[in-house]
Protein backbone atom coordinates (compact mmCIF):
# COMPACT_ATOMS: atom_id res chain seq x y z
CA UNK A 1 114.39 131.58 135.46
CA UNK A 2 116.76 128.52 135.62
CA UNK A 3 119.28 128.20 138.18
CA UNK A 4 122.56 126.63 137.42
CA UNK A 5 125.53 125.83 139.75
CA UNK A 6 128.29 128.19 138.40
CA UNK A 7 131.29 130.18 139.33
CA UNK A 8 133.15 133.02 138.43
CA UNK A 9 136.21 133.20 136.50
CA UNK A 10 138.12 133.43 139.89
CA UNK A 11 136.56 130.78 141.59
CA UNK A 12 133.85 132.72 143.83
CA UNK A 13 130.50 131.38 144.37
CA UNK A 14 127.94 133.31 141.86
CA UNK A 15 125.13 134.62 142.88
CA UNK A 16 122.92 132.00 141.73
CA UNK A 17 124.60 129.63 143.55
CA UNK A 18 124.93 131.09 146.76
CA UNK A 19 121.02 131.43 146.51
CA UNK A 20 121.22 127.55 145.50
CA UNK A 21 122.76 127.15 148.81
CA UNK A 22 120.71 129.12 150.95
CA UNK A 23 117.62 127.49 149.51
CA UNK A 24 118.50 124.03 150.14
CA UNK A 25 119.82 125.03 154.10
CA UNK A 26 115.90 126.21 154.16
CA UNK A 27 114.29 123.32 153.04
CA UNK A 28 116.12 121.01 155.43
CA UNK A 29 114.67 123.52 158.15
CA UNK A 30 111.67 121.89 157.34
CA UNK A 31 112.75 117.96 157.32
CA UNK A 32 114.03 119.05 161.02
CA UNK A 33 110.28 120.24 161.65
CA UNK A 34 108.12 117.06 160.04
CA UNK A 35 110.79 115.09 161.69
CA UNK A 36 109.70 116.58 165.14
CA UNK A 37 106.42 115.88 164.43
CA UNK A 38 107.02 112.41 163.63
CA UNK A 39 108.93 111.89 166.65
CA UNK A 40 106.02 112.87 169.17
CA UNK A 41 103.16 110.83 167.15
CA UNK A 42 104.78 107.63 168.69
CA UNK A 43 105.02 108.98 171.80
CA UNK A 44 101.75 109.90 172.14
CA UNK A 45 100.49 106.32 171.05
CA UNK A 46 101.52 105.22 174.38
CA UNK A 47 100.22 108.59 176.21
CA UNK A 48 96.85 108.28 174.92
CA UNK A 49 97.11 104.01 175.87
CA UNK A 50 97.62 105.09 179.58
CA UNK A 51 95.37 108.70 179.75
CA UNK A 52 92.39 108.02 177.51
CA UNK A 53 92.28 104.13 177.85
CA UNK A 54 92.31 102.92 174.59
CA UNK A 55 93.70 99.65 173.16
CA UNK A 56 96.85 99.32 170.72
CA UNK A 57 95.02 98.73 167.66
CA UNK A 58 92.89 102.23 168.70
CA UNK A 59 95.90 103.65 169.23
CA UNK A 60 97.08 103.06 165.59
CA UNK A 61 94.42 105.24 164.24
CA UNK A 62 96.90 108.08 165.40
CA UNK A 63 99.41 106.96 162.19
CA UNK A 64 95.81 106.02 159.78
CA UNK A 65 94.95 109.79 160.34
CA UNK A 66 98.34 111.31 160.22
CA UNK A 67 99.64 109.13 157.39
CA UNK A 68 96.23 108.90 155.67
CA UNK A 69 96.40 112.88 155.28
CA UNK A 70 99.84 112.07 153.23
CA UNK A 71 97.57 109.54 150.59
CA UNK A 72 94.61 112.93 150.52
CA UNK A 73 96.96 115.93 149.93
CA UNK A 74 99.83 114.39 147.53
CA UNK A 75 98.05 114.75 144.21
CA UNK A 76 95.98 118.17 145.33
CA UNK A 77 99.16 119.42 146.28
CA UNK A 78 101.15 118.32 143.28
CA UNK A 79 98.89 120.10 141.27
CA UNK A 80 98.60 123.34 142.93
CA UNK A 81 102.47 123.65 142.95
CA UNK A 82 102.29 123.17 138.72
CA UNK A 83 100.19 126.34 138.96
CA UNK A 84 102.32 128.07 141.88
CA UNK A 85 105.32 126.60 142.45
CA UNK A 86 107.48 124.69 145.20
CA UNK A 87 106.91 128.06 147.41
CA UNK A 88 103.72 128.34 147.42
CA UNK A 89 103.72 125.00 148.02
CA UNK A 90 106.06 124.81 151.17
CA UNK A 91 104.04 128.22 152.80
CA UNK A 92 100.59 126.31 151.92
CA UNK A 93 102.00 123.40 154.29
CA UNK A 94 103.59 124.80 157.18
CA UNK A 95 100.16 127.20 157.47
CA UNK A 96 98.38 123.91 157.77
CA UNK A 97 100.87 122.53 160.21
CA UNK A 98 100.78 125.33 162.69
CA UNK A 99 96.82 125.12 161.91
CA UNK A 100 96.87 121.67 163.18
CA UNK A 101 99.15 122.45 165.97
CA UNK A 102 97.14 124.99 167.25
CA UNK A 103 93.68 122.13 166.82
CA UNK A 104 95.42 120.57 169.90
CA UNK A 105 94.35 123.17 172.48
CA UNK A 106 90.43 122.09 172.08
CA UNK A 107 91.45 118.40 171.89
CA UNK A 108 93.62 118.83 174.67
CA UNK A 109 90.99 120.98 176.77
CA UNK A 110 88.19 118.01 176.00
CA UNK A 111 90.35 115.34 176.31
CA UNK A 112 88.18 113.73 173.17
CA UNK A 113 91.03 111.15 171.32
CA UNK A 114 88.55 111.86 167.50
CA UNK A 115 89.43 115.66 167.98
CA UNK A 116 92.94 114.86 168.57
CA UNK A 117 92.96 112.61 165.51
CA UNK A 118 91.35 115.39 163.48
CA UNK A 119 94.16 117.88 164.98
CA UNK A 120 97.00 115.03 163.67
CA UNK A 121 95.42 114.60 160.43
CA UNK A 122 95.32 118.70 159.64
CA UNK A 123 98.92 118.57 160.85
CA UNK A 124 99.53 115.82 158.23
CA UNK A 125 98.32 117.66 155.52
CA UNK A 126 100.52 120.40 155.61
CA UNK A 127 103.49 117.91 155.96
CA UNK A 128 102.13 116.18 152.68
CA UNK A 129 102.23 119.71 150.83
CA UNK A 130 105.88 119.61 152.75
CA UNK A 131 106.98 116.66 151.33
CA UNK A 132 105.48 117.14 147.84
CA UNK A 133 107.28 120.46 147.87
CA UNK A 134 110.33 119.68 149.83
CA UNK A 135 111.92 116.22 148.64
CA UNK A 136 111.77 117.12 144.53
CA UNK A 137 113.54 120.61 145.51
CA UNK A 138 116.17 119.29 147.16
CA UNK A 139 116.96 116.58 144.59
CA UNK A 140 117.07 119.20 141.86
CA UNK A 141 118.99 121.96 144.07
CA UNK A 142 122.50 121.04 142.16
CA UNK A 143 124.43 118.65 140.28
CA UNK A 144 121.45 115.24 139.23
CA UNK A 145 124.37 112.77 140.05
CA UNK A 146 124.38 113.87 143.80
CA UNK A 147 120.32 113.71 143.94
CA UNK A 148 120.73 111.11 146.16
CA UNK A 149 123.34 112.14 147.91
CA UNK A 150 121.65 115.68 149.08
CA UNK A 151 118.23 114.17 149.69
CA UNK A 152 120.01 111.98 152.18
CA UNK A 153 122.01 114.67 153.88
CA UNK A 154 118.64 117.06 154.16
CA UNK A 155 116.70 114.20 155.28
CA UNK A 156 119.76 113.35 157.97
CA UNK A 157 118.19 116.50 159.62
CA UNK A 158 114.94 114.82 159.97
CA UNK A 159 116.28 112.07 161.64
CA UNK A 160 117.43 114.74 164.31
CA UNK A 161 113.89 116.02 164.40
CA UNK A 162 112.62 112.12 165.45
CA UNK A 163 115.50 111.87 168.20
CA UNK A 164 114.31 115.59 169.47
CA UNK A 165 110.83 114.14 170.01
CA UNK A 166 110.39 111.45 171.87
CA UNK A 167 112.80 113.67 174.44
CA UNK A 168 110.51 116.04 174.63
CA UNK A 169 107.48 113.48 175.01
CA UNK A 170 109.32 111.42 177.45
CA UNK A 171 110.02 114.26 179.79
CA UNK A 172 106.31 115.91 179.16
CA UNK A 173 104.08 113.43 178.60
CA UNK A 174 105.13 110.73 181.07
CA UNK A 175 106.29 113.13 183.97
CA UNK A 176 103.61 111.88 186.39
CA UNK A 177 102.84 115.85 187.48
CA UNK A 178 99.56 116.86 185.90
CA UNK A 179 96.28 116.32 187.88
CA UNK A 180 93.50 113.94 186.53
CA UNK A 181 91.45 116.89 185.00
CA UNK A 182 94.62 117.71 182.78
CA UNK A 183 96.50 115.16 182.17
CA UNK A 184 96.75 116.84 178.55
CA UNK A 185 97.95 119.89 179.55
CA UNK A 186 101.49 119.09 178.46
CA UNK A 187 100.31 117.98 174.85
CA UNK A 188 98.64 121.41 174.98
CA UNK A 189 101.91 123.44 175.77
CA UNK A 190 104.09 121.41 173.45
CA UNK A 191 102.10 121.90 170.34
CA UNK A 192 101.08 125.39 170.58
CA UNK A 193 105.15 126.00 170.76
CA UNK A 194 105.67 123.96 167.64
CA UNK A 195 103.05 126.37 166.22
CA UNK A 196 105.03 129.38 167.47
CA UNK A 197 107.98 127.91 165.51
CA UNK A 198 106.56 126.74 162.21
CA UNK A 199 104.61 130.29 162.01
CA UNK A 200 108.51 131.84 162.30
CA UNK A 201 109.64 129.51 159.53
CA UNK A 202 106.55 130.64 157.24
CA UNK A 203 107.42 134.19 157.98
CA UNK A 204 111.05 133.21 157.03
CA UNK A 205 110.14 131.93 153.65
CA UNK A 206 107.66 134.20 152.87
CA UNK A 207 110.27 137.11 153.05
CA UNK A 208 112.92 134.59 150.82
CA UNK A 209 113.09 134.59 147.07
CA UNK A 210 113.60 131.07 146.36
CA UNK A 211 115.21 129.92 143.05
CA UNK A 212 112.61 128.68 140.25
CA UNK A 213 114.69 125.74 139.16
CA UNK A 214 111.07 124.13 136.73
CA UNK A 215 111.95 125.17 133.60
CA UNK A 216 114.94 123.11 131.53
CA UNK A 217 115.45 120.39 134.27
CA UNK A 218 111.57 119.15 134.06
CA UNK A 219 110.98 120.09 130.60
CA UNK A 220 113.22 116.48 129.33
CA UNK A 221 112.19 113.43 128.87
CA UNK A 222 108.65 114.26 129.28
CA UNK A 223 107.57 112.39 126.19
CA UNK A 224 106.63 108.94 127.80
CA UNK A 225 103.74 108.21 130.27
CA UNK A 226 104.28 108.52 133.53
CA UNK A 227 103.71 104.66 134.97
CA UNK A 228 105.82 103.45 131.67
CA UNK A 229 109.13 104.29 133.81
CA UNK A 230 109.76 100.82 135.71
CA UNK A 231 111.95 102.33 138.38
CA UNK A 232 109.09 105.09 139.16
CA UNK A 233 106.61 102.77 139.40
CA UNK A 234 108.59 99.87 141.68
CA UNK A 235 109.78 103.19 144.24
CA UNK A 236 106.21 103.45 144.55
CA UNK A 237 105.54 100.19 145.54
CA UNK A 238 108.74 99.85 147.61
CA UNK A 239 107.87 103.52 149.59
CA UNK A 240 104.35 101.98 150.43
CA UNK A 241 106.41 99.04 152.20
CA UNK A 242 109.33 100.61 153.52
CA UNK A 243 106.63 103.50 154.83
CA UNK A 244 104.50 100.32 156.51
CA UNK A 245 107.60 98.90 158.04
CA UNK A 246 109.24 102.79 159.50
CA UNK A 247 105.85 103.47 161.02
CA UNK A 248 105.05 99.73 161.91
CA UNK A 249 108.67 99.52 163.65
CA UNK A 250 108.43 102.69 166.06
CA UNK A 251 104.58 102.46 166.72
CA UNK A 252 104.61 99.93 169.31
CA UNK A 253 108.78 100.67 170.01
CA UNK A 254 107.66 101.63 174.15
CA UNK A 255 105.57 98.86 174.19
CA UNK A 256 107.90 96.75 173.36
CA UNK A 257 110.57 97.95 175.02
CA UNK A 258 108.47 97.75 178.52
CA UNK A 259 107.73 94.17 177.54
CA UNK A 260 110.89 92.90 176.71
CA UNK A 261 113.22 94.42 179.06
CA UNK A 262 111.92 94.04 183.00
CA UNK A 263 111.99 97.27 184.55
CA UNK A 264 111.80 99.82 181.87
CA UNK A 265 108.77 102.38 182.38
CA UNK A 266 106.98 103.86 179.79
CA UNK A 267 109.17 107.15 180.19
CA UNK A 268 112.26 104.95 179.96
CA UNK A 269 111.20 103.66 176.78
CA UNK A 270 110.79 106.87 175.23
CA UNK A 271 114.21 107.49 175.95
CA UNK A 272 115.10 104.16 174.41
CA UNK A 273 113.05 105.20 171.64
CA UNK A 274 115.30 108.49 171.40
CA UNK A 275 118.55 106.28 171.55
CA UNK A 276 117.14 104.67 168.37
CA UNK A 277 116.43 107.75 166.39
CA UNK A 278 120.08 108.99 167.37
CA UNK A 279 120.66 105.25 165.57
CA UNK A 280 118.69 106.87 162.62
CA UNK A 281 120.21 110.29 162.18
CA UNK A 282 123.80 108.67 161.97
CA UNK A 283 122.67 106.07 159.80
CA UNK A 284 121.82 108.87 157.59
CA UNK A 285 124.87 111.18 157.93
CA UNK A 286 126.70 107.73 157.76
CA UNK A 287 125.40 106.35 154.69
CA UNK A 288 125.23 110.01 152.68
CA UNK A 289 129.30 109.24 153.28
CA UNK A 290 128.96 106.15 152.08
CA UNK A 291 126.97 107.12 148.95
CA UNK A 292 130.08 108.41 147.72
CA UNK A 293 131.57 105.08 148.09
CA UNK A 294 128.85 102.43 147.39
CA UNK A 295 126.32 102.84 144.57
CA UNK A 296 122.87 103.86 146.33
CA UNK A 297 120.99 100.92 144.78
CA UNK A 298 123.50 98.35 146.73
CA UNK A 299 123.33 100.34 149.84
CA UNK A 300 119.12 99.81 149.69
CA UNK A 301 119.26 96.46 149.16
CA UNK A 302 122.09 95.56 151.81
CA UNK A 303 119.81 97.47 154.69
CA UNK A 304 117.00 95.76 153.57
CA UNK A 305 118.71 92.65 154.15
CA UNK A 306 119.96 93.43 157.30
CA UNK A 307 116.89 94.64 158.83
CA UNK A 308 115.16 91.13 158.07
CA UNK A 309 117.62 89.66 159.65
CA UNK A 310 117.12 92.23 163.05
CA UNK A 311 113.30 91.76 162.58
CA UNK A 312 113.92 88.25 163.20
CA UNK A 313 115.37 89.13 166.52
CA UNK A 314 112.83 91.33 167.52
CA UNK A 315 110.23 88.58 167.04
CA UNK A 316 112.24 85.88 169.50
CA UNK A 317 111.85 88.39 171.92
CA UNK A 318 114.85 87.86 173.78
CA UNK A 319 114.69 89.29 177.79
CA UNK A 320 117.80 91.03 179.08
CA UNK A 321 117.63 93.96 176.29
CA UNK A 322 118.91 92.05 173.53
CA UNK A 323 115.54 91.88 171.22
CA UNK A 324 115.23 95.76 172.41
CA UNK A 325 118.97 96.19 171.32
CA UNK A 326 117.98 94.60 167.66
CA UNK A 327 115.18 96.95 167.54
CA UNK A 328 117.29 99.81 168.20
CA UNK A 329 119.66 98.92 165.47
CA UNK A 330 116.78 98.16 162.66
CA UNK A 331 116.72 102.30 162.80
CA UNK A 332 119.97 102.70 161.94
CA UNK A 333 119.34 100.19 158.43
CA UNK A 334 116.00 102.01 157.98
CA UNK A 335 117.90 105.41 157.71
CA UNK A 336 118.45 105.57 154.38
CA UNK A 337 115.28 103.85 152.41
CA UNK A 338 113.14 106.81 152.31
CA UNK A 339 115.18 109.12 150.37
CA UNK A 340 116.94 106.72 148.45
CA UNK A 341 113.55 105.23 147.32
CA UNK A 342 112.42 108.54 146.48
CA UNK A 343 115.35 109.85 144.41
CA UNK A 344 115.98 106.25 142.83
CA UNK A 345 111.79 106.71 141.66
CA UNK A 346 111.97 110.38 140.43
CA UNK A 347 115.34 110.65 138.93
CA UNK A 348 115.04 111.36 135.14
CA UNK A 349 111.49 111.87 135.37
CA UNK A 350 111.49 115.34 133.23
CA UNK A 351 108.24 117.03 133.43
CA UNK A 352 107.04 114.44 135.18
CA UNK A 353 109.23 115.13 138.24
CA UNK A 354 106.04 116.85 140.33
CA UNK A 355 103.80 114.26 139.42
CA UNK A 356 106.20 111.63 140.29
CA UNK A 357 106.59 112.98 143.36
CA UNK A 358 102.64 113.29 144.22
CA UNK A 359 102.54 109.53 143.72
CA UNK A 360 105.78 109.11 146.00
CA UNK A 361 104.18 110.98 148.65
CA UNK A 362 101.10 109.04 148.64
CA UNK A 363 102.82 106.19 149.17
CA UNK A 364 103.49 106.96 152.48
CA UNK A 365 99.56 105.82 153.16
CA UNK A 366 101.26 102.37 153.84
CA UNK A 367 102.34 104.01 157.51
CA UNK A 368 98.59 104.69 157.76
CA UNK A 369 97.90 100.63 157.45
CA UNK A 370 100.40 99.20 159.38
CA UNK A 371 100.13 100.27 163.27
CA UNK A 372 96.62 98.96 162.96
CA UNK A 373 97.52 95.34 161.66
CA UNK A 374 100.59 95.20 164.07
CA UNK A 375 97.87 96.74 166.74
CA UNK A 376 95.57 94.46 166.46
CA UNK A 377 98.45 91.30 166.42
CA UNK A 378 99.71 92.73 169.67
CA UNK A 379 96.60 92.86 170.97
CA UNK A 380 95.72 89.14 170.08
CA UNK A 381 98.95 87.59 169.93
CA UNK A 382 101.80 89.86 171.02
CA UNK A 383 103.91 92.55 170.35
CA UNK A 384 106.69 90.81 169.60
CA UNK A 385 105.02 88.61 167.01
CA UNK A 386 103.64 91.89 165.35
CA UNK A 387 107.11 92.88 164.04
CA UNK A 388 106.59 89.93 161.47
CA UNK A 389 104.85 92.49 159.32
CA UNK A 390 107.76 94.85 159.10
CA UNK A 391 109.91 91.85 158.00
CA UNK A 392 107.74 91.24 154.82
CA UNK A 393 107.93 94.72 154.08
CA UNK A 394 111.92 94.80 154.29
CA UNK A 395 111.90 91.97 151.94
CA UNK A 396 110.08 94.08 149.36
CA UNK A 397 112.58 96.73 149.69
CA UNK A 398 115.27 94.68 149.49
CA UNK A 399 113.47 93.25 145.78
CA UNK A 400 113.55 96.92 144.66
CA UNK A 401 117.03 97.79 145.49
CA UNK A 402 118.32 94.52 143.73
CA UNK A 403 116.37 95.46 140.50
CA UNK A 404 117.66 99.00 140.67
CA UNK A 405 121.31 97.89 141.16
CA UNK A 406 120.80 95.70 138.12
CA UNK A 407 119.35 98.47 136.26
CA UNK A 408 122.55 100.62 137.30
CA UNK A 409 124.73 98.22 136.08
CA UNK A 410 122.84 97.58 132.52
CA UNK A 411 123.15 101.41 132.28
């Protein structure tokens, strides 16, 4: 049954949308819980440097598994939610997060870095079917004008997911207190309680009838192939990038950080690293205000523009704080790419909207490429030079949001 955004003759909320509501405040439950997720994977790149002795570019393999998943599970899961729909969808993924979650207990107990690679990539499948499931929804849940607008505020509450955390890693991981035969034991801990949680969402939607909002809004413009819509297939090619340079940028954030600014310990950093997600989440909430003000397109390419700029910093490598300072502020421009990339490339996309977002979704493979090539700079060259890779990438997103703002304007 379609679900439209009406009210009644005296201005009260029907029931279709107050369901419309209650949905969406759901799904951003779950941009809160990938965002966690996110915000410990960097944090443990620097854990598993210190307690299992392995070299930056090893390290990277953490984002190759957990982003490769993402590149795997897109299409599969696209297709099994045109059979079953976005819930099936979201419950599919959050089983397979709490799966992975729970993978870290062995890992943990062994202290074996491929079984805690495994453990991340089962944890990044489920957050593929997430993000297959959960990014479309929430562009579609109301008015197609504000698509970009909501998938910016419901990511906003992923970027309070990432500053969440590295907290929690910081105090955990780098407190100094376990023994040498379990050094691990806080990883352990921490993800079986995210497994707790993400169970208890599951259960939640499981017990929720979520509106079916497939059948008029994806049945239009169907007609024409699927790579034949330019904007679709640039947002592809600018998520890859903009992916590369997000995962690139906070990878090696508490390595830098304890390189660049004497003093700082590795716990330190990951509370530098939290400073700069709290930059990201207001970016967000700051530029879904802005939306309303500047045309999305124009926002994109402005960041973009800025964050070369800030990359340039980063790769002087100024002592004192001030390259760490840049590096804190390139979150705050990288805030809104992601979901204005992915509602610029599936907006208008008919029945192709699920498919559309499959491809979207594997695009976020380029995070799986990038700690490894900035890895293995650092490891040669330096960290500092590394962040030359994420300044490429910028400049790719900053091509995309030009064309799109000339593609607004020509509309």
């Amino acid at each position: 049954m379609l679900v439209n955004e009406k009210t009644s003759a005296a201005g009260a909320p029907t029931r279709a949308t107050t369901g419309m509501r209650w949905a969406f405040m759901l799904v951003t439950s779950l941009f809160f819980m990938w965002g966690l997720s996110y915000g410990l994977l960097d944090v443990l790149n620097k854990h598993f440097q210190e307690t299992l002795h392995v070299t930056k570019a090893q390290s990277g393999l953490l984002q190759a598994a957990y982003f490769g998943a993402y590149f795997l599970v897109a299409l599969p899961a696209g297709y099994f939610m045109d059979k079953r729909g976005y819930k099936a969808g979201i419950l599919a993924g959050l089983c397979l997060y709490a799966l992975g979650a729970l993978l870290f207990v062995p890992a943990a107990s062994v202290g074996n870095f491929g079984m805690f690679l495994f453990a991340l990539f089962v944890i990044a499948s489920g957050l593929g079917c997430l993000e297959t499931a959960a990014n479309p929804y929430a562009t579609v849940l109301g008015d197609p004008s504000g698509a970009e607008r909501r998938l910016n505020l419901a990511q906003s509450f992923n970027g309070l997911g990432q500053f969440i955390g590295p907290v929690i890693g910081g105090s955990l991981f780098f407190s100094g207190t376990q023994s040498v035969g379990d050094e691990q034991g806080a990883v352990k801990l921490t993800y079986v309680g995210i497994a707790v949680v993400v169970l208890g969402i599951a259960l939640l939607f499981r017990r929720t009838s979520l509106p079916d909002i497939r059948d008029a809004r994806e049945a239009n413009d169907s007609s024409r192939g699927l790579w034949s819509h330019r904007h679709f297939a640039g947002g592809v090619v600018a998520q890859f990038f903009y992916v590369a340079a997000q995962v690139g940028v906070g990878a090696f954030f508490i390595n830098y950080a304890t390189e660049h600014w004497q003093g700082v310990t590795s716990r330190q950093a990951s509370y530098l690293l939290s400073v700069a997600m709290i930059s990201f989440m207001v970016g967000r909430f700051f530029s879904t205000w802005l939306m309303g003000r500047i045309k999305p397109a124009t926002l994109l390419a402005t960041y973009a523009l800025v964050n070369m700029a800030l990359c340039g910093v980063v790769m002087m490598g100024i002592d004192g704080g001030v390259s760490v300072v840049a590096l804190i502020a390139v979150f705050f421009f990288m805030s809104t790419m992601f979901p204005t990339i992915f509602a610029l490339g599936v907006k208008n996309m008919g029945g192709h909207t699920r498919r559309a977002s499959s491809f979207m979704v594997m695009a976020i493979v380029g995070g799986a490429v990038m700690p490894w090539c900035m890895g293995a700079i650092a490891d040669s060259s330096s960290t500092a030079l590394s962040y030359g890779l994420p300044l490429i990438c910028f400049a790719v997103v900053l091509i995309y949001g030009l064309s799109q703002r000339r593609h607004s304007v020509a509309g």
